[in-house]
Structures are given as C-alpha cells and as structure tokens.
Protein backbone atom coordinates (compact mmCIF):
# COMPACT_ATOMS: atom_id res chain seq x y z
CA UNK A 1 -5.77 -43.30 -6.51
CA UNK A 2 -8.47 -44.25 -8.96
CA UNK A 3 -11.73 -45.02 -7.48
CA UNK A 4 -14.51 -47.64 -9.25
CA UNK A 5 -17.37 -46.57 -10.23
CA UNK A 6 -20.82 -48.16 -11.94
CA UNK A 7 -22.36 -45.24 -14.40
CA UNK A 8 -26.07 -44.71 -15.15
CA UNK A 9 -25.95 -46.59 -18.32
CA UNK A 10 -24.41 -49.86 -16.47
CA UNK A 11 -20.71 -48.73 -18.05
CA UNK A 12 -18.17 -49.97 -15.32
CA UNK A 13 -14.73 -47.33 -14.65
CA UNK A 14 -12.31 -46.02 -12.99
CA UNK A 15 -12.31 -42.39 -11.93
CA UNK A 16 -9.89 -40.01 -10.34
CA UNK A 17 -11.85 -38.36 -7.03
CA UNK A 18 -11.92 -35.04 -9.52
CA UNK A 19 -13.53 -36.75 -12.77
CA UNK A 20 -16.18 -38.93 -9.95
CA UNK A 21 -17.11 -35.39 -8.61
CA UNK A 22 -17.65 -34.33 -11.92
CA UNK A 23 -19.71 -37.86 -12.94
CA UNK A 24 -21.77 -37.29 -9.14
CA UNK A 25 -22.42 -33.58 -9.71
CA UNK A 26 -23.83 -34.36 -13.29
CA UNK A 27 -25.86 -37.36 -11.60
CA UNK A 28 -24.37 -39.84 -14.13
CA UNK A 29 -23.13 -42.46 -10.99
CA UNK A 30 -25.33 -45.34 -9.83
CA UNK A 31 -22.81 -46.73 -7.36
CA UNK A 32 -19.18 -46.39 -6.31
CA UNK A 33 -16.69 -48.05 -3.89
CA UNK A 34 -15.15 -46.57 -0.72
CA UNK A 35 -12.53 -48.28 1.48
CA UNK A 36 -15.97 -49.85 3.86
CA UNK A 37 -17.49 -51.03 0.66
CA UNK A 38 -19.92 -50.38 -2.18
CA UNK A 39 -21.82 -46.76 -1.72
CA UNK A 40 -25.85 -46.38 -3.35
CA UNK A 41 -25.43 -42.81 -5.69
CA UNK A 42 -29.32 -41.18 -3.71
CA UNK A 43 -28.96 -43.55 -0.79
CA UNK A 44 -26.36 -43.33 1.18
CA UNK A 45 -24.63 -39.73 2.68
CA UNK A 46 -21.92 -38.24 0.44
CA UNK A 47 -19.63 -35.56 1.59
CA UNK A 48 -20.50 -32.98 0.10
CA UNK A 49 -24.15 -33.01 -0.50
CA UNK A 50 -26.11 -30.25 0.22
CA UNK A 51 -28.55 -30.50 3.19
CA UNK A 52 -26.43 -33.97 4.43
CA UNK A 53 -24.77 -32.16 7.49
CA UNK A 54 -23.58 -34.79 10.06
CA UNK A 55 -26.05 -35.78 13.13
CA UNK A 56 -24.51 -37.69 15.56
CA UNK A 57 -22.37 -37.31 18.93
CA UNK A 58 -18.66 -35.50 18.32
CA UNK A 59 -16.17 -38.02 18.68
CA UNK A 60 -12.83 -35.99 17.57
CA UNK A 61 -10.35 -35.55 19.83
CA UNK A 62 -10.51 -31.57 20.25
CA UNK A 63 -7.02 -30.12 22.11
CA UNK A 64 -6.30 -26.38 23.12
CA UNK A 65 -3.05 -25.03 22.61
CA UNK A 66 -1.44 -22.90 24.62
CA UNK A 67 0.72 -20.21 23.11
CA UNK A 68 2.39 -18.91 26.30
C-alpha cells in the first residue's frame, strides 16, 4: 500500500511505509495521510518518535493463558 505524502518543497507523492520512513527520518515530509485523515509532520504523534511514548488509560484487551 502506497501512502500520500506532501514533501517540504510542496512536491505531492506516493510513498511505500519504507521510502516515508526514510522521507520522515530525513525531515523532508510536511504532511501525510493515515486511514483518520491528514497527519501535521512536528504536530501530531508519530509512532516511532522518540520521547512520544503513549499517555493515556490501557484499553487492550490483555488475556492469560494457561498452559496446563
């Protein structure tokens, strides 16, 4: 799946997830699109970043197995 993507220098593309991790470690992304919409490159949290460790409440489902 390609994902779009809005570069620095206003040049609009379509990235693999490798080549946009590339473009977002080499801070040449201004914006790029997610499933929920549009996210701001120095704005909004991207997995990933360092220092951007989730907050919130736990809301996964967390189940014990039992091996006997």
């Amino acid at each position: 799946m390609m994902i779009h993507a809005v570069l620095k220098d206003g040049t609009t593309v379509k990235l693999y997830p490798r080549v946009l991790d590339h473009y977002l470690e080499s801070r040449r992304v201004l914006f790029f699109q997610r499933s929920g919409g549009w996210v701001v490159v120095g704005r909004d949290t991207i997995r990933g970043e360092p220092g951007q460790s989730f907050q919130g409440r736990e809301r996964r489902q967390h189940r014990a197995v039992s091996l006997h």
